[in-house]
N, C-alpha and C. Protein backbone atom coordinates (compact mmCIF):
# COMPACT_ATOMS: atom_id res chain seq x y z
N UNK A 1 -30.36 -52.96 79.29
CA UNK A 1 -31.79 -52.77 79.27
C UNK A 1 -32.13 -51.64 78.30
N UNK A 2 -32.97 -51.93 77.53
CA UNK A 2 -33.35 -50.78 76.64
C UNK A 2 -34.46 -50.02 76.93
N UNK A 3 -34.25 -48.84 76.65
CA UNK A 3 -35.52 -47.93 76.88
C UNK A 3 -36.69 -48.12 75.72
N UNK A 4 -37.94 -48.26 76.45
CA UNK A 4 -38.78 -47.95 75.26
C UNK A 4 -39.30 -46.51 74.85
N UNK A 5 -39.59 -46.31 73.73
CA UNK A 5 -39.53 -44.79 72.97
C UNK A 5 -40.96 -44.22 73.77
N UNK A 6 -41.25 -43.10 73.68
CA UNK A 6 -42.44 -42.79 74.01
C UNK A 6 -43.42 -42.26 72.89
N UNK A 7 -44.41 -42.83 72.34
CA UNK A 7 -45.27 -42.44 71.62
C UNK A 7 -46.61 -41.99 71.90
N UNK A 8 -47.28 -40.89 71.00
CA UNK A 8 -48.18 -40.45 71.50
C UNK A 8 -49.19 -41.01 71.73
N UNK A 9 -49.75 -40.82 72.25
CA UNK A 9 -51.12 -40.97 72.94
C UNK A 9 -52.31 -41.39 72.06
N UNK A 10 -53.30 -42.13 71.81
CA UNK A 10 -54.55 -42.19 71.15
C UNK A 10 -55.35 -40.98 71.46
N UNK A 11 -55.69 -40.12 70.25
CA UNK A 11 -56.13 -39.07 70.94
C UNK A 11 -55.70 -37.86 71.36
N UNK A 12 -54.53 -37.30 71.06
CA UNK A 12 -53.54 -36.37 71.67
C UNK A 12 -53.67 -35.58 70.52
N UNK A 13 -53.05 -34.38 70.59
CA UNK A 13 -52.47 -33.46 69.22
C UNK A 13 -51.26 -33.76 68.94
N UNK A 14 -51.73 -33.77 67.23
CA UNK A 14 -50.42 -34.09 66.35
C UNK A 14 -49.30 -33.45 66.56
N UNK A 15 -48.20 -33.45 66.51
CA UNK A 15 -47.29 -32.48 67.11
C UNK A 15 -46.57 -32.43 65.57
N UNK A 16 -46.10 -31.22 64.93
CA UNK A 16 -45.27 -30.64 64.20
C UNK A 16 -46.11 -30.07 62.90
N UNK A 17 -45.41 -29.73 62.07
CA UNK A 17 -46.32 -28.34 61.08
C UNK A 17 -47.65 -29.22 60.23
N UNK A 18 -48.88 -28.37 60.61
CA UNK A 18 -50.12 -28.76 59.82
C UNK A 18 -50.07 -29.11 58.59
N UNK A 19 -50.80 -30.35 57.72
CA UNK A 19 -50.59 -30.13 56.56
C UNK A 19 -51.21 -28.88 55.70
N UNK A 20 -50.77 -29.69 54.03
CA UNK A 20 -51.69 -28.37 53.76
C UNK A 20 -52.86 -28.46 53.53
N UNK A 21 -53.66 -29.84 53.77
CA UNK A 21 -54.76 -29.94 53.17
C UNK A 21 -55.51 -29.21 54.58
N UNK A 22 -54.77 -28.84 55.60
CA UNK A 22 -55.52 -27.76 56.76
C UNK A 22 -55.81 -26.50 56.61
N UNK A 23 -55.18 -26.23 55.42
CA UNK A 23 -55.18 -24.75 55.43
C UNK A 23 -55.88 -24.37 54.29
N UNK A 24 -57.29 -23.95 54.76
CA UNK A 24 -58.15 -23.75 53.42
C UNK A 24 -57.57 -23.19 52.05
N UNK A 25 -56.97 -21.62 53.04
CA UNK A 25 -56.79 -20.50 52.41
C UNK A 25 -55.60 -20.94 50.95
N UNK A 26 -54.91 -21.74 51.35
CA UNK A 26 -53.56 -22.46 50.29
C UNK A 26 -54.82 -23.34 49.59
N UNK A 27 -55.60 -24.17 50.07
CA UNK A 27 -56.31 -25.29 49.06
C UNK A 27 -57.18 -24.01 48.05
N UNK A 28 -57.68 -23.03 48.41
CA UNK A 28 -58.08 -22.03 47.43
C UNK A 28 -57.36 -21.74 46.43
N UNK A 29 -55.92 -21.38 46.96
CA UNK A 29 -55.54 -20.62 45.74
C UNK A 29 -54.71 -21.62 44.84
N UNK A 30 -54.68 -22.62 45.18
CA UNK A 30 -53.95 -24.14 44.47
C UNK A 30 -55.24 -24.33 43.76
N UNK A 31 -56.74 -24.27 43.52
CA UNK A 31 -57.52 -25.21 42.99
C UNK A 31 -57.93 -23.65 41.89
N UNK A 32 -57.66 -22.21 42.37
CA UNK A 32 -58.15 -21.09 41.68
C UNK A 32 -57.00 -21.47 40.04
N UNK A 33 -55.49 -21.23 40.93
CA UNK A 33 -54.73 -22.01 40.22
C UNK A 33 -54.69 -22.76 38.79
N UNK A 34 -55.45 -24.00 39.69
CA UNK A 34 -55.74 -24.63 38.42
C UNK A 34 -56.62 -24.68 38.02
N UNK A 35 -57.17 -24.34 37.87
CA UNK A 35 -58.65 -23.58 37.08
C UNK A 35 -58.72 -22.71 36.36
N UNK A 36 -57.64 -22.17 36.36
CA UNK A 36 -56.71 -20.80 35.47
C UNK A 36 -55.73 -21.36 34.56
N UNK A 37 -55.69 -22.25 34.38
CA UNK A 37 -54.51 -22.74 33.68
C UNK A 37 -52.94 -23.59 34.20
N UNK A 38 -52.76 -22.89 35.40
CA UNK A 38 -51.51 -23.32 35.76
C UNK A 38 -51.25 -24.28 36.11
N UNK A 39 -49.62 -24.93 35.94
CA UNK A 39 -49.13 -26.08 36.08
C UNK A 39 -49.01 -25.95 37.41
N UNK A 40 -48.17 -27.32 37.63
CA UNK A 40 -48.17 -27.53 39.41
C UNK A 40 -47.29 -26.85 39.75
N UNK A 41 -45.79 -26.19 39.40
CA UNK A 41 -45.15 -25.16 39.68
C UNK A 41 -45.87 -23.86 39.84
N UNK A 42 -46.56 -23.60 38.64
CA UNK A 42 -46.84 -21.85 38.64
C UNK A 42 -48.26 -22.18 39.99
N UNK A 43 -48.50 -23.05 40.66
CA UNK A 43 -50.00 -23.31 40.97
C UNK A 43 -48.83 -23.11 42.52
N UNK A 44 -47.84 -23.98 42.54
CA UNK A 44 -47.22 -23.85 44.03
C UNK A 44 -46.96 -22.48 44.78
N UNK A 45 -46.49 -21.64 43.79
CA UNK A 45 -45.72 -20.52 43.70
C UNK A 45 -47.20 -19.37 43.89
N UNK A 46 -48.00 -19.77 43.42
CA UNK A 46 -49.05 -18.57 43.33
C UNK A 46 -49.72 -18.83 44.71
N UNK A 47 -49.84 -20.36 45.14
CA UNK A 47 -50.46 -20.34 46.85
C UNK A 47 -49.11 -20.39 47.81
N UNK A 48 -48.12 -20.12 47.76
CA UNK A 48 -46.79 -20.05 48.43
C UNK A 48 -47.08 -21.16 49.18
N UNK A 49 -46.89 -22.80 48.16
CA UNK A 49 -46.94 -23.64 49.06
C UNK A 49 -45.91 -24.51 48.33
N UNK A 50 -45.07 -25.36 49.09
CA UNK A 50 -43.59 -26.10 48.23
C UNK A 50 -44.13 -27.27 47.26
N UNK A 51 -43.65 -27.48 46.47
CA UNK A 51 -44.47 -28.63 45.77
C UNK A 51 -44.23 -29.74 47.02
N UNK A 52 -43.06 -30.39 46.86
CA UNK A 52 -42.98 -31.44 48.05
C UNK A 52 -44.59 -31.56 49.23
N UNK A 53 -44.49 -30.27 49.37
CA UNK A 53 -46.10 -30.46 50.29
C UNK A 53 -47.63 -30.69 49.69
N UNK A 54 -47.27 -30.04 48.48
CA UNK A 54 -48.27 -30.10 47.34
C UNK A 54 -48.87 -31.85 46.61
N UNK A 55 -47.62 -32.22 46.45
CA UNK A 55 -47.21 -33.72 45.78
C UNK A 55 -47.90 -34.71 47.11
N UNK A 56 -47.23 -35.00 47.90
CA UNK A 56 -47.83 -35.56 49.32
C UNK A 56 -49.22 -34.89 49.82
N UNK A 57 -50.01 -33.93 49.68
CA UNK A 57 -51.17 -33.68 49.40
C UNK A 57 -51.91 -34.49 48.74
N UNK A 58 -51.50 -34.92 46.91
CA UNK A 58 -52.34 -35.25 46.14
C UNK A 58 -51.91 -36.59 46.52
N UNK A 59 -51.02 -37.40 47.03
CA UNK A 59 -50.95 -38.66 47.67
C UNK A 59 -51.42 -39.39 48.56
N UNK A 60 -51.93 -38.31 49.60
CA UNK A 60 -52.18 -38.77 50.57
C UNK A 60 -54.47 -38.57 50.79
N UNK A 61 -54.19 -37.79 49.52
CA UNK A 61 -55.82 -37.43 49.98
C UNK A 61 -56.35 -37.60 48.23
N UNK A 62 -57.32 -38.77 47.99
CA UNK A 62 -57.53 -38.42 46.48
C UNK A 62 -58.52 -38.03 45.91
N UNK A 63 -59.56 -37.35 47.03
CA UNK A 63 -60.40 -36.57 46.63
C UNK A 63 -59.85 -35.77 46.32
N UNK A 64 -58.84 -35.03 46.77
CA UNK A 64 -58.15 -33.76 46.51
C UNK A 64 -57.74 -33.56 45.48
N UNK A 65 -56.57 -34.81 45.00
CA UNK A 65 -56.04 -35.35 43.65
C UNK A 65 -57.23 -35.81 42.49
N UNK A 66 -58.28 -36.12 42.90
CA UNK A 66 -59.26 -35.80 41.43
C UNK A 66 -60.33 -34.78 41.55
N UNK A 67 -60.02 -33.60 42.30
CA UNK A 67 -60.62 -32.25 42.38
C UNK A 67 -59.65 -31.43 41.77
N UNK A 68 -58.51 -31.63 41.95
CA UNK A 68 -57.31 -30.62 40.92
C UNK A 68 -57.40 -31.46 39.34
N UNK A 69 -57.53 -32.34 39.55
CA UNK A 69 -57.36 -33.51 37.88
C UNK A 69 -58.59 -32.57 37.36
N UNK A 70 -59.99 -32.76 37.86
CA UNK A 70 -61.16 -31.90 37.37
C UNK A 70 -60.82 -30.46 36.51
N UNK A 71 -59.98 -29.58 37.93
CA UNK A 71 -60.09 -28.01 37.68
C UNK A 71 -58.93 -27.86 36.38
N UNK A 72 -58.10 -28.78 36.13
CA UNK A 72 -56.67 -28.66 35.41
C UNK A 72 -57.30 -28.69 34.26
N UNK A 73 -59.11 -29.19 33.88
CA UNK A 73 -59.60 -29.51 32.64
C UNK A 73 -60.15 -27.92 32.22
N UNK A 74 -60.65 -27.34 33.30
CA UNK A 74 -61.47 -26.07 32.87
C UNK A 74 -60.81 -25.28 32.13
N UNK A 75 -59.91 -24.87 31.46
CA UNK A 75 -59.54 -23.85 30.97
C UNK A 75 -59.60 -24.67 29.32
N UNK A 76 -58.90 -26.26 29.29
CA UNK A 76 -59.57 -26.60 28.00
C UNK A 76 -61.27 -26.64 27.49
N UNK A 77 -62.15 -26.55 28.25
CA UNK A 77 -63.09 -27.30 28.26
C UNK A 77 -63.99 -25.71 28.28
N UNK A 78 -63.43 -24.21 28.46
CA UNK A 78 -64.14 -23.08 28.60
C UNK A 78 -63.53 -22.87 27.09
N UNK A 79 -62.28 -23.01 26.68
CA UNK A 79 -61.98 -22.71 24.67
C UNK A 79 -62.73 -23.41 24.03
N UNK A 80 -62.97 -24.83 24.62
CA UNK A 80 -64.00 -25.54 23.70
C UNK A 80 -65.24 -24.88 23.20
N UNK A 81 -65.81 -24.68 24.61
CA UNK A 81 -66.78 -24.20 24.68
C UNK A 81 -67.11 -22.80 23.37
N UNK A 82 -65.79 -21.85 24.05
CA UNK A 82 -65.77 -20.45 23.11
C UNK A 82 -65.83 -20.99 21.42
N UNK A 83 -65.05 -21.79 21.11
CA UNK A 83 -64.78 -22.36 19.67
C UNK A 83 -66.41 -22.60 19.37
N UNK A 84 -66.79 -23.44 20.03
CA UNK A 84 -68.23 -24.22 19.97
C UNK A 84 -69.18 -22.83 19.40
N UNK A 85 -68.92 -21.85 20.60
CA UNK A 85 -70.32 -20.70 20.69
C UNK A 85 -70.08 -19.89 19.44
N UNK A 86 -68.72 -19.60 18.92
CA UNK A 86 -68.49 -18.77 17.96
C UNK A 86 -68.17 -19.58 15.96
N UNK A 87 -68.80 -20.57 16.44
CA UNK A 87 -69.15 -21.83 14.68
C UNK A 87 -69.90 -21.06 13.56
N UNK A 88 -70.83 -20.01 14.14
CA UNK A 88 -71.35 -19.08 13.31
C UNK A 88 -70.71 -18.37 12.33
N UNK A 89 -69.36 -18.40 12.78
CA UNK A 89 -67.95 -16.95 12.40
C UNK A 89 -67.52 -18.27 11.31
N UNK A 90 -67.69 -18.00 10.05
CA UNK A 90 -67.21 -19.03 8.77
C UNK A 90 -65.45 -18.71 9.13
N UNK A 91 -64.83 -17.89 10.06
CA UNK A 91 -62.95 -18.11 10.00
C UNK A 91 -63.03 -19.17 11.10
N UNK A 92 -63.74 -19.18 12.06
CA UNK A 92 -63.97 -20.07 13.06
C UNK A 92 -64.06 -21.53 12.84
N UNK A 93 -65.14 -21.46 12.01
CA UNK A 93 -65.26 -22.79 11.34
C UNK A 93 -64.74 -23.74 10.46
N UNK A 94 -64.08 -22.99 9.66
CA UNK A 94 -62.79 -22.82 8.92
C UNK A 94 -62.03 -23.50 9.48
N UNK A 95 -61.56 -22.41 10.50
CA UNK A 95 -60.05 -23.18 11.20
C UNK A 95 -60.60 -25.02 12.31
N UNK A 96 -61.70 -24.74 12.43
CA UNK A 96 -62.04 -25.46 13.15
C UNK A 96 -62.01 -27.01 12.27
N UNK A 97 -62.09 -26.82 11.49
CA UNK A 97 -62.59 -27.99 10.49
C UNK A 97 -61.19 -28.63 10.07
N UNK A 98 -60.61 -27.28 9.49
CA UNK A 98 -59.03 -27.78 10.00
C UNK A 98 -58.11 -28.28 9.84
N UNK A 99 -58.60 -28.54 11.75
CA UNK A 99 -57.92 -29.08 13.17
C UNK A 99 -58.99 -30.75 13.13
N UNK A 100 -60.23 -30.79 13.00
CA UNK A 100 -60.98 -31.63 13.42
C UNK A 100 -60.56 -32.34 12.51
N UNK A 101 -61.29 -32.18 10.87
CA UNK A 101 -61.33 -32.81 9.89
C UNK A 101 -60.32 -32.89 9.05
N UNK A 102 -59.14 -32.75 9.58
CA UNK A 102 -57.72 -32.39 8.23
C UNK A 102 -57.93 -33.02 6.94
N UNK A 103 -58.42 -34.20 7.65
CA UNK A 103 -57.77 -35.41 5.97
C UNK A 103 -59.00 -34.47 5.07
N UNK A 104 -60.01 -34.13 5.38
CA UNK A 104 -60.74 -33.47 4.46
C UNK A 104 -60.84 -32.10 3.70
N UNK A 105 -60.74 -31.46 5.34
CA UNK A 105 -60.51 -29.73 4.88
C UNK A 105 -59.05 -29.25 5.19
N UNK A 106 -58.15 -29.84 5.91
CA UNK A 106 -56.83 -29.63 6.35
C UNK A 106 -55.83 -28.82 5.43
N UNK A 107 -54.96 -27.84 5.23
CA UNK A 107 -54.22 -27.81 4.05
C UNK A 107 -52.85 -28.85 4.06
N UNK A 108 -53.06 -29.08 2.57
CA UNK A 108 -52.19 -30.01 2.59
C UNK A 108 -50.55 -29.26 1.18
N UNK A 109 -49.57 -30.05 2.31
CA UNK A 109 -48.50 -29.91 1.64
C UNK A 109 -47.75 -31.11 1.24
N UNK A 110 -47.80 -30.77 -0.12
CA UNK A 110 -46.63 -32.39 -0.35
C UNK A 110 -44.99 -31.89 -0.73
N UNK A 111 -44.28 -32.17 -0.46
CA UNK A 111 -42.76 -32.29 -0.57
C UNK A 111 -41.96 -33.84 -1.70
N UNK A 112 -41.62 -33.10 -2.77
CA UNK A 112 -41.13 -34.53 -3.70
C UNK A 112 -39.46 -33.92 -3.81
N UNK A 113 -38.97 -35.34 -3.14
CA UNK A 113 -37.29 -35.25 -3.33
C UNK A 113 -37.23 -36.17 -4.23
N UNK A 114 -36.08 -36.02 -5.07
CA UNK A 114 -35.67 -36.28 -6.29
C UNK A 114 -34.44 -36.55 -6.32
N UNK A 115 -34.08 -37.99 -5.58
CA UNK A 115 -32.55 -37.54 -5.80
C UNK A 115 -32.11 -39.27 -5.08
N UNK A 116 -30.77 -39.94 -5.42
CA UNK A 116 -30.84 -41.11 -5.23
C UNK A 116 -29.81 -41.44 -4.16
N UNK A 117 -29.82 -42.33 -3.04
CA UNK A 117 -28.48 -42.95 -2.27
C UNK A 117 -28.21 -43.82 -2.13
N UNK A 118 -26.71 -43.72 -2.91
CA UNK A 118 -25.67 -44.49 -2.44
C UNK A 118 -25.05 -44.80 -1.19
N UNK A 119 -25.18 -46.51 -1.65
CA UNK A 119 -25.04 -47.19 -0.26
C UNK A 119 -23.33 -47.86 -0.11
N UNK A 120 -22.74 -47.72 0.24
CA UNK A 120 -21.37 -48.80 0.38
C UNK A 120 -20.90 -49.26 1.83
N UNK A 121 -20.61 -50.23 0.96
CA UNK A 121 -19.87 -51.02 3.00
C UNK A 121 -18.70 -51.07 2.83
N UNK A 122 -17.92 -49.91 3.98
CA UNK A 122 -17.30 -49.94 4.05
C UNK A 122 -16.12 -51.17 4.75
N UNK A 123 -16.71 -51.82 4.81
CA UNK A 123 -15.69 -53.18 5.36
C UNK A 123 -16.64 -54.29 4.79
N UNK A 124 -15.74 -55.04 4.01
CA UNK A 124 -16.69 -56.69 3.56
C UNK A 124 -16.23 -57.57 4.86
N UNK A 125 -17.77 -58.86 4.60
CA UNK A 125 -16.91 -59.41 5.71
C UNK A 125 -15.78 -60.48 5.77
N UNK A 126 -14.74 -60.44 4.69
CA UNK A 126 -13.84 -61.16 4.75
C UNK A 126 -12.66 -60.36 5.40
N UNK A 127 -12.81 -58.58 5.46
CA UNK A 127 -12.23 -57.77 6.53
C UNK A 127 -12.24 -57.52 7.67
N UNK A 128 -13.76 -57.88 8.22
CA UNK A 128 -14.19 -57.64 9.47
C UNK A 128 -13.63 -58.92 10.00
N UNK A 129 -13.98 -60.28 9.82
CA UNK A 129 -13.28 -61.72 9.95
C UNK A 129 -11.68 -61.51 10.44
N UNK A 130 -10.76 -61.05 9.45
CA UNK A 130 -9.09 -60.72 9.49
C UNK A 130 -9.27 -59.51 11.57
N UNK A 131 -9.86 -59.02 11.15
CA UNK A 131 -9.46 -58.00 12.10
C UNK A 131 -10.53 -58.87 13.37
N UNK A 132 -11.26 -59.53 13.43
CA UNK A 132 -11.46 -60.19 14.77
C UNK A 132 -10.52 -61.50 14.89
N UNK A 133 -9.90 -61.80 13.93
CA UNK A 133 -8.79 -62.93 14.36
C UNK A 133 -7.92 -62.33 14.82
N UNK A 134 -7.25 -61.33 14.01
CA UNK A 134 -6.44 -60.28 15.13
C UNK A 134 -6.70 -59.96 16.67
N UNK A 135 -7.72 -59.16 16.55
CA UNK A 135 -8.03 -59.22 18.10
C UNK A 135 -7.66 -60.30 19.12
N UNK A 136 -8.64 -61.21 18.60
CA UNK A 136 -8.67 -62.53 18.60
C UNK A 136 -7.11 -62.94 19.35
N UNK A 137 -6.32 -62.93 18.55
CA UNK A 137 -4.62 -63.27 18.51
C UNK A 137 -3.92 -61.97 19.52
N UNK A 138 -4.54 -60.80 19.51
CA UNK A 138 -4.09 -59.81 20.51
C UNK A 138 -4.28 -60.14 22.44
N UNK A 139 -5.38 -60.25 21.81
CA UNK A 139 -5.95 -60.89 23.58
C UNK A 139 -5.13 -61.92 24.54
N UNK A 140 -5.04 -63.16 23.41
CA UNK A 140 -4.00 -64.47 23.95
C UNK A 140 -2.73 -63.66 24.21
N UNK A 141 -2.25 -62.97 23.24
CA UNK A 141 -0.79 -62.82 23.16
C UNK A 141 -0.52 -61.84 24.70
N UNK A 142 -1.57 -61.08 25.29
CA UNK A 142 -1.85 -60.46 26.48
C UNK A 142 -1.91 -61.17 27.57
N UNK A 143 -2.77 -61.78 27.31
CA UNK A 143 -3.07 -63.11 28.48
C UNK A 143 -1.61 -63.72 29.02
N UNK A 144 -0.98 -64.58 28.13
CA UNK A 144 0.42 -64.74 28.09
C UNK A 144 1.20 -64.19 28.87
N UNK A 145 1.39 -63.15 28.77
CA UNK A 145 2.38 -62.08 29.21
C UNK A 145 1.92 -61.66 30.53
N UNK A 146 0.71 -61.49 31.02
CA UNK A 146 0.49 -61.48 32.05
C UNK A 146 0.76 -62.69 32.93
N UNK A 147 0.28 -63.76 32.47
CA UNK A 147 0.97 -64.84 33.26
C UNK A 147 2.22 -65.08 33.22
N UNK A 148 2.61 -64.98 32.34
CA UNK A 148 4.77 -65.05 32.64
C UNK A 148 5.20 -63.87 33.15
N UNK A 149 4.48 -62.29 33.62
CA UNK A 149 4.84 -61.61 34.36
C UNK A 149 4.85 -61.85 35.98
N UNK A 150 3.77 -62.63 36.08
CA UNK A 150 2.79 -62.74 37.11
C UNK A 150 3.95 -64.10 38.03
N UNK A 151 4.60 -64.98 37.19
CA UNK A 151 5.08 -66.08 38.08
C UNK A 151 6.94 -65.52 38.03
């Protein structure tokens, strides 16, 4: 007779460690985190939370996972901004133009080699042919010998 398991209750408390999406104080400093720049390591390490718990977070909840996707943008999207506000500054614009517009304002470098290669084959294939008939003739001559060892 087998026992049946006992499972909890409809309604009961969860039994074993909270996630983290319970604990405000970690969802703060994971979203400050990334809003600052940091990757999902330096972001784990700064809310002392394991990635493993971190990862299954953004799996299991995806508001969460496109509220960090959001904050991971701010730190590109505040240089933009700075680049944008400071277009006035002709080094700014300069460099900006660039990056944007290379083929136009970009500096350009050309590199000319001068010099020719020689190609040879080292095996024709009336050599490569000889040496797979060999093989070829190695294999049987193996085969052979295993069977007249073998009886």
């Amino acid at each position: 007779m087998k026992k049946k398991k006992k499972t909890a209750k409809k309604g009961t408390r969860r039994v074993g460690r909270p996630s983290l999406l319970d604990d405000e104080a970690s969802v703060r400093q994971l979203e400050y985190a990334f809003s600052i720049g940091c990757n999902a390591v330096q972001a784990c390490v700064f809310a002392k939370v394991s990635r493993d718990s971190f990862y299954l977070a953004l799996k299991k909840d995806r508001e969460f996972s496109d509220r960090i996707d959001k904050l991971k943008q701010n730190p590109v999207l505040k240089a933009k901004q700075t680049v944008f506000n400071d277009l006035g500054n002709p080094q700014t614009a300069r460099w900006y133009l660039e990056k944007k517009a290379a083929d136009e304002f970009g500096n350009r470098q050309s590199l000319t080699v001068d010099a020719t290669v020689e190609s040879k084959n080292v095996l024709d294939e009336e050599t490569i042919l000889k040496i797979m008939a060999e093989k070829k003739a190695k294999m049987k001559n193996e085969k052979k010998s295993a069977k007249g060892s073998a009886k």
